[in-house]
Protein backbone atom coordinates (compact mmCIF):
# COMPACT_ATOMS: atom_id res chain seq x y z
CA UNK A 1 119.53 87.50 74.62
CA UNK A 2 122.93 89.36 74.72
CA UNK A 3 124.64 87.70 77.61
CA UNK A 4 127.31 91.03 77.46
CA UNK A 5 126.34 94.34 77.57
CA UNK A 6 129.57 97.08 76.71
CA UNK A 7 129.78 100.20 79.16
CA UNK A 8 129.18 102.21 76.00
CA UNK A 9 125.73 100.92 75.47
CA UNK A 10 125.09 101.28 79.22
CA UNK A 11 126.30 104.69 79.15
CA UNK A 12 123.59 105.19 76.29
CA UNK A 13 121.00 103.51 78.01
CA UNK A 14 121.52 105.81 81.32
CA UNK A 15 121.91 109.35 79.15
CA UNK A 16 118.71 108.70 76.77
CA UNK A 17 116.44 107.49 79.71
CA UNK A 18 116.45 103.71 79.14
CA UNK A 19 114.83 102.11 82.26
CA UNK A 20 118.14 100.03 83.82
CA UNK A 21 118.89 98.75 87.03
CA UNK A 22 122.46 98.72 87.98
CA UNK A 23 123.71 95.94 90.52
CA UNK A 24 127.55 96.36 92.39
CA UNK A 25 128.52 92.90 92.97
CA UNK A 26 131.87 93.97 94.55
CA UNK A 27 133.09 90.89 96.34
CA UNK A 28 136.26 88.88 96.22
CA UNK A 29 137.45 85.78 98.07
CA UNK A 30 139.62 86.99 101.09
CA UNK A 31 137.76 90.44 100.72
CA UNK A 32 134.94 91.27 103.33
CA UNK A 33 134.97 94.98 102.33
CA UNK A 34 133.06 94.73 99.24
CA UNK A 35 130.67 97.77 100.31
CA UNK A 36 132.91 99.76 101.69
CA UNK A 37 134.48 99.80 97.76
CA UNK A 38 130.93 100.52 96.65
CA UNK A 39 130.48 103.60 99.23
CA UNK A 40 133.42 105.38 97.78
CA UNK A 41 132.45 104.86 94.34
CA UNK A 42 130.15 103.40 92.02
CA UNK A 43 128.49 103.60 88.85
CA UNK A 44 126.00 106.21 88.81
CA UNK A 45 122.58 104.86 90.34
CA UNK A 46 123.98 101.32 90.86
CA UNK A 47 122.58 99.56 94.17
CA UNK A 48 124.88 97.42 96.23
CA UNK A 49 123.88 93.15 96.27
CA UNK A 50 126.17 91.82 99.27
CA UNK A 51 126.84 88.45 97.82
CA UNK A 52 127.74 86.80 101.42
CA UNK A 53 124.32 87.54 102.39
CA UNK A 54 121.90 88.10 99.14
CA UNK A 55 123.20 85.84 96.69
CA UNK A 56 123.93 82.56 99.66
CA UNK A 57 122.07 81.66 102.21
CA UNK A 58 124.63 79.94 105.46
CA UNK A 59 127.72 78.24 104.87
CA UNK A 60 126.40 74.25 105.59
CA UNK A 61 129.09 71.61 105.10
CA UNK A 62 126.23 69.60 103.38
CA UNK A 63 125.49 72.37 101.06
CA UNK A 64 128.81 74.64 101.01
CA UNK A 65 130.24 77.71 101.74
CA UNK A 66 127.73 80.05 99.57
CA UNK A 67 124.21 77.52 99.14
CA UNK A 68 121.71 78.79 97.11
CA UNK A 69 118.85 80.79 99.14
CA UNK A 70 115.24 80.04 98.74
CA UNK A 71 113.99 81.49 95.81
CA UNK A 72 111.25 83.41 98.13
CA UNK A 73 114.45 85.23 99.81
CA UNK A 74 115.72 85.53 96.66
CA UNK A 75 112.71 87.65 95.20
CA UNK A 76 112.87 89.45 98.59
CA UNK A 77 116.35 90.91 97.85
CA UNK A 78 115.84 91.42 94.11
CA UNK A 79 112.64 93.47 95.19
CA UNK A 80 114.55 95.46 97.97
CA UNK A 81 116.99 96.39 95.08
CA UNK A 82 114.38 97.93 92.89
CA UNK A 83 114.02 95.52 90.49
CA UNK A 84 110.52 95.32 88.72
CA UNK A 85 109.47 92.02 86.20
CA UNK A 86 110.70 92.96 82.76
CA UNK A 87 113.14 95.35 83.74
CA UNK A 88 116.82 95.59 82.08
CA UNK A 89 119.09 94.78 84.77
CA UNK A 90 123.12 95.00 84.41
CA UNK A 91 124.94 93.07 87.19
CA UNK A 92 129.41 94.49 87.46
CA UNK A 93 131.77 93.97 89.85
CA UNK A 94 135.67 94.96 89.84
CA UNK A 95 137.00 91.37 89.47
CA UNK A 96 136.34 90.78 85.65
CA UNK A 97 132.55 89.98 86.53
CA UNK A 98 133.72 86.88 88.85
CA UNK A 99 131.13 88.23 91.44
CA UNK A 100 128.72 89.62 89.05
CA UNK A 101 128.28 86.15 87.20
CA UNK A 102 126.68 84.55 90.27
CA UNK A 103 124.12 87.10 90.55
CA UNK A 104 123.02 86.89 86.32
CA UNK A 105 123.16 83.06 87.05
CA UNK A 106 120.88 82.91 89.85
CA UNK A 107 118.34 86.17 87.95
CA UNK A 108 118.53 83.34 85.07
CA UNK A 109 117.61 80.64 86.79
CA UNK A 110 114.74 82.58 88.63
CA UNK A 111 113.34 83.05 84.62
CA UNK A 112 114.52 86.40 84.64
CA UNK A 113 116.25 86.64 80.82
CA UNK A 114 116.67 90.48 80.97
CA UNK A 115 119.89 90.35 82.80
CA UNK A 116 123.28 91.29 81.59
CA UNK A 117 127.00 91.62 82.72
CA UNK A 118 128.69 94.32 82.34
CA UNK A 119 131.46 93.38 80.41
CA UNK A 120 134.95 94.40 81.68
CA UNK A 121 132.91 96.14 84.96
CA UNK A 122 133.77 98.77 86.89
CA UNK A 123 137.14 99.07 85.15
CA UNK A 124 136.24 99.17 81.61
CA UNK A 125 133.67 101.90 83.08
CA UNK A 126 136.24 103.69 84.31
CA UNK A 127 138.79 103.55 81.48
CA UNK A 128 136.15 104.53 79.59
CA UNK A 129 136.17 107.65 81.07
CA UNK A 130 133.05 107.89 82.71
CA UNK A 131 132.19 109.47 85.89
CA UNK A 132 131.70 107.56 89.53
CA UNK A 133 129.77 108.71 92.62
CA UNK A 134 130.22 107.92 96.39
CA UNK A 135 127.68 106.73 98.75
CA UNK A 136 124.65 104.71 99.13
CA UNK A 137 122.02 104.53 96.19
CA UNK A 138 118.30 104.17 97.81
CA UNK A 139 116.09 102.18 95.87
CA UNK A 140 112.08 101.91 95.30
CA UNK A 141 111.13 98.55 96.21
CA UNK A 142 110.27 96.67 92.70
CA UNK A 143 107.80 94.00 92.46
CA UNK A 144 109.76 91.76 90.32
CA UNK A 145 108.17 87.72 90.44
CA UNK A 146 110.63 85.25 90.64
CA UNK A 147 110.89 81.40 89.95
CA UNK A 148 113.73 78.82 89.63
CA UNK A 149 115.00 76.18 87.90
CA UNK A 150 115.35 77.76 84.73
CA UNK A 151 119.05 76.69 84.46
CA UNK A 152 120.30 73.39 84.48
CA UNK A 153 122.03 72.05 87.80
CA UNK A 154 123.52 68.66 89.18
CA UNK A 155 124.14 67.61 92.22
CA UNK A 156 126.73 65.38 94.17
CA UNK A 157 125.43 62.39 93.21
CA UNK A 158 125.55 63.20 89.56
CA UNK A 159 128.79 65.21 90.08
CA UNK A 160 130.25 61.67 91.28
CA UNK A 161 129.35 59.79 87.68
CA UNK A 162 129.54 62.79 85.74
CA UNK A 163 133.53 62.58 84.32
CA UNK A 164 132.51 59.48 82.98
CA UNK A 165 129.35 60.41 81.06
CA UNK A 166 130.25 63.77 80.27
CA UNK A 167 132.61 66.65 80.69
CA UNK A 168 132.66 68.33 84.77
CA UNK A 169 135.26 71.07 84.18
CA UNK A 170 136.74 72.56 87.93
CA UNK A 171 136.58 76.71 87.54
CA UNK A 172 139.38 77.30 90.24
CA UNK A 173 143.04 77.72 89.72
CA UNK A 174 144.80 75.33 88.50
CA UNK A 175 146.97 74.99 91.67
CA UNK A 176 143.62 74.18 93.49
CA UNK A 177 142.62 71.62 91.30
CA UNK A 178 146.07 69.93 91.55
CA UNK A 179 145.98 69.73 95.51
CA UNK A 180 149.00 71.93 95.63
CA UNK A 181 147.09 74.80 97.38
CA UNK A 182 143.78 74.94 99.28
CA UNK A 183 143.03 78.44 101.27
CA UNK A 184 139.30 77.45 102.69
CA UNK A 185 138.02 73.67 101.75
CA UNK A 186 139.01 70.61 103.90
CA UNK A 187 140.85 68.93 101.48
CA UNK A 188 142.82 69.83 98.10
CA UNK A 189 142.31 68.51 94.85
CA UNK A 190 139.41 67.92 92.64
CA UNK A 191 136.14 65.86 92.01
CA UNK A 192 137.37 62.49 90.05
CA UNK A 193 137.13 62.71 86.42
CA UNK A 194 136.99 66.92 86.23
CA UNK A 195 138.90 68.75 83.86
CA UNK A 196 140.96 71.91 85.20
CA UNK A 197 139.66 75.23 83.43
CA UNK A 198 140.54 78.14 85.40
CA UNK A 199 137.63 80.65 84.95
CA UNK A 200 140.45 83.37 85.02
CA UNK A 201 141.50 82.16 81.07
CA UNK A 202 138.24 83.47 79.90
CA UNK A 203 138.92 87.02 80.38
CA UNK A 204 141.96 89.01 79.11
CA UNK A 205 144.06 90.96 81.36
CA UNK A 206 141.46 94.29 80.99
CA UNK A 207 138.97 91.85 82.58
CA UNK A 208 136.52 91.82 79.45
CA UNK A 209 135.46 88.31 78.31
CA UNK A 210 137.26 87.01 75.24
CA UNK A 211 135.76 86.93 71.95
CA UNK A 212 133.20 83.99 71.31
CA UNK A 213 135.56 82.77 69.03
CA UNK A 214 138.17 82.08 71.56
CA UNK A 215 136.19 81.53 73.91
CA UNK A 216 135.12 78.50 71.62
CA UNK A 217 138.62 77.31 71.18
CA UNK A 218 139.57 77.25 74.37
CA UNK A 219 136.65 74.77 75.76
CA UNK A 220 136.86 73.05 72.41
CA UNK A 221 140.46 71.98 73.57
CA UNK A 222 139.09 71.17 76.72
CA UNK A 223 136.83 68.79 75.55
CA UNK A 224 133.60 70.46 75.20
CA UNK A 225 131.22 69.88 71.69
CA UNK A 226 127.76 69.61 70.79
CA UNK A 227 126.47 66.51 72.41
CA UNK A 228 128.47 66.20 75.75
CA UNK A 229 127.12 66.83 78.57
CA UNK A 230 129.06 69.94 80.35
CA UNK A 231 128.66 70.84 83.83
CA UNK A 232 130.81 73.03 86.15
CA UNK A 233 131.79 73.44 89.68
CA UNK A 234 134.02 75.75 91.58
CA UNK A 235 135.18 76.10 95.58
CA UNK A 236 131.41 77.22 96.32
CA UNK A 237 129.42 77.71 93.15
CA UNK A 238 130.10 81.59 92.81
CA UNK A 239 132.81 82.08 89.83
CA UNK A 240 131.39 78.32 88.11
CA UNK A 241 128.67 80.82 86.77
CA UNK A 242 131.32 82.85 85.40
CA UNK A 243 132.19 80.08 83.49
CA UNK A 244 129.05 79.47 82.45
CA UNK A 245 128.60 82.46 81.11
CA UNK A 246 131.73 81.87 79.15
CA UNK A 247 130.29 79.05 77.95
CA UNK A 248 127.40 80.63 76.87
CA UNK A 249 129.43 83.19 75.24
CA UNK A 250 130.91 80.53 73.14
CA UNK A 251 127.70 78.82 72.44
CA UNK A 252 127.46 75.77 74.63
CA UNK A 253 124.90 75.45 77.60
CA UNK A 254 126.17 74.21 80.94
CA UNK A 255 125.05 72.89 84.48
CA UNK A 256 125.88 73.88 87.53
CA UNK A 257 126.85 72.03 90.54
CA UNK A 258 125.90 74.84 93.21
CA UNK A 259 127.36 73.08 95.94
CA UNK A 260 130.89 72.54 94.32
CA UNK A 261 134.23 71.52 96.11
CA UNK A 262 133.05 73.35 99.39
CA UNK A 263 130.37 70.91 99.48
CA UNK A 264 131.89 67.87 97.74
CA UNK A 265 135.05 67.87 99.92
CA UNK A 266 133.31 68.17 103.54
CA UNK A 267 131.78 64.42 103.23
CA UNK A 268 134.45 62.26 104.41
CA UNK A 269 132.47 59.31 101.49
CA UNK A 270 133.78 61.17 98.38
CA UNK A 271 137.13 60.16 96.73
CA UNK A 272 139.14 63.88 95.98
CA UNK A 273 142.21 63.46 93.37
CA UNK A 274 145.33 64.79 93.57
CA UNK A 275 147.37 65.92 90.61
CA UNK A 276 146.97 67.25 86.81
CA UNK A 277 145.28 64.30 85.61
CA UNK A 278 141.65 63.99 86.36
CA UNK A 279 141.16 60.82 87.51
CA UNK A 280 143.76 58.79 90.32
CA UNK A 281 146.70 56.90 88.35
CA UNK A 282 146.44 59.62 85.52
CA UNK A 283 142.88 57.80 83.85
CA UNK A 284 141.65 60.28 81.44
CA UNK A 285 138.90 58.24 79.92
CA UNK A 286 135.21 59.71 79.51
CA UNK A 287 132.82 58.78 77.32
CA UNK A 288 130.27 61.11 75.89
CA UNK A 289 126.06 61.91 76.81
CA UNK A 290 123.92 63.80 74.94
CA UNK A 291 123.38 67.21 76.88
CA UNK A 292 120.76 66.44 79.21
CA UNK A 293 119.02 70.51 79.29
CA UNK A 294 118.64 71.22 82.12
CA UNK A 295 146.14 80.26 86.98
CA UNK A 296 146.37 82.31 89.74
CA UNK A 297 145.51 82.43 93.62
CA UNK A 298 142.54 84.16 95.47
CA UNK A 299 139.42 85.09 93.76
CA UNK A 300 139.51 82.78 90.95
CA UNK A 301 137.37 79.74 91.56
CA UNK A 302 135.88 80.34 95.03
C-alpha cells in the first residue's frame, strides 16, 4: 500500500466520487491554535482530528507528553470522524505531514492499511491551485473496528539496550539531541547510543517527502540496512512516525518508542548524553540484530 498519496490523485478521487475521508491534522509544537487554522480554511470536506486530545491521551511523566490512548478511545474518535472499516482515508497537516504522520501511524497500528498522507499537505494543495473552504465539516458517525499492535514498538527498557543491538535514531533537531537546546523535556540530550536524524531532512523545503531513493541514502548513511534492527523516538512520539514513514518510504520497517525523550528523560534512573556523539566519551560502537518485526527549532521532533 502507497504510503503517499499526491493532491492530484486526491483531487481525482474527490471530483469522480471516490469514497475518501479527509483528516486536518493541523498542529505544531508551540501552536495551540491548530483549529482555529482549520476553521478558516481547509480542504474541501476534510474533518478536524485535535491531536492534543484524539491522537494522546494525558501528558504522564511515566508515559510522556502525548501517550498513546486506549485503542477503545481511539475507535471512538475515528468513528466520530466518519470513518467506516475499509474506507480510503488521507490524513494532511500544514507542517510537511509532521502532525499528520502520527495519526497514519496510530490508523496503522489499529490494522487499518487504507490510510495515506497527503504528501506536501495543505500547501502542495494549495499551490496546486485548488480551492479551500472555511468552517466546520460535520461528519456521519462511521463504524470503523479498530485493533492495535499492528506496528512494531519498544519500550524504555528496550530503548536502554537498543544502541547496542541495533540502530535507535532521535527524530528531533539536531540541537536537541546535542543538549544545546531543550524547550519542554527535563533534561537535554539524547537516549545513549541514538543516532541524530532530524525528521525535518526527509522533506524538501515544499514540504513533500523526498524521493525513495534519497530517502534511502540518507538512512543508509545513517546506519540503517537490511538486518538491523531500527527503531525511533522523538520529544513525545508524534513526528518519530514521520520518520517512520520515511523509512517506509525508503523501504525499511521501523519501531516506535511511543513514549520517547518526554518519557525517557522524566525518570531520574536513565543516563541522557550530551553532545554529537551518541554514546558519553564519543563511543560509537553498535553491533547489529536481525529486525525483530514488530536542523531547526520548534516543530521538528516534538
Amino acid at each position: 500500500m502507497d504510503t503517499l498519496m499526491d493532491v492530484s490523485v486526491l483531487k481525482h478521487r474527490m471530483g469522480s466520487g471516490q469514497r475518501t475521508v479527509l483528516l486536518d491534522v493541523r498542529w505544531a509544537l508551540g501552536d495551540p491554535h491548530g483549529r482555529d487554522h482549520y476553521l478558516r480554511g481547509h480542504i474541501p470536506g476534510a474533518v478536524f482530528v485535535d491531536l492534543a486530545t484524539e491522537l494522546a491521551g494525558p501528558a504522564d511523566p511515566r508515559r510522556g507528553r502525548h501517550p498513546l490512548p486506549p485503542v477503545a478511545q481511539f475507535q471512538a474518535s475515528v468513528r466520530r470522524w466518519g470513518v467506516n472499516s475499509g474506507d480510503v482515508v488521507v490524513a494532511y497537516d500544514d507542517s510537511g505531514s509532521m502532525a499528520a504522520a502520527r495519526l497514519w501511524w496510530m490508523l496503522r497500528n489499529a490494522g487499518f492499511s487504507t490510510v495515506h498522507l497527503l504528501d506536501g499537505g495543505l500547501a502542495a494543495w494549495r499551490a496546486a491551485g485548488y480551492e479551500l473552504e472555511g468552517g466546520p465539516e460535520p461528519a456521519s458517525p462511521g463504524e470503523a473496528t479498530l485493533a492495535e499492535g499492528a506496528m512494531p514498538v519498544i519500550d524504555a527498557g528496550q530503548a536502554a539496550a537498543w544502541g547496542r543491538q541495533g540502530l535507535l535514531l532521535d527524530a528531533r533537531a539536531g540541537e536537541r539531541y546535542r543538549g544545546e537546546f531543550e524547550p519542554v523535556d527535563p533534561l537535554a540530550g539524547h537516549i545513549p547510543g541514538a543516532v541524530s536524524a532530524p525528521t525535518s531532512a526527509n522533506v524538501g523545503a515544499d514540504g513533500r517527502f523526498l524521493p525513495a531513493e534519497e530517502l534511502r541514502q540518507r538512512f543508509a548513511g545513517l546506519g540503517v540496512r537490511p538486518g538491523v534492527a531500527t527503531a525511533v523516538y522523538c520529544g513525545s512520539g508524534v513526528t518519530a512516525a514521520h520518520e517512520i514513514a520515511a523509512l517506509e518510504i525508503a523501504g525499511f520497517p521501523a519501531a516506535l518508542y511511543p513514549g520517547s525523550f518526554s518519557e525517557w528523560s522524566n525518570n531520574p534512573g536513565n543516563e541522557v548524553v550530551t553532545g554529537a556523539a551518541p554514546y558519553a566519551g564519543g563511543s560509537t560502537e553498535r553491533s547489529a540484530a536481525p529486525y525483530a518485526g514488530g536542523s531547526s527549532q520548534g516543530n521538528n521532533g516534538d
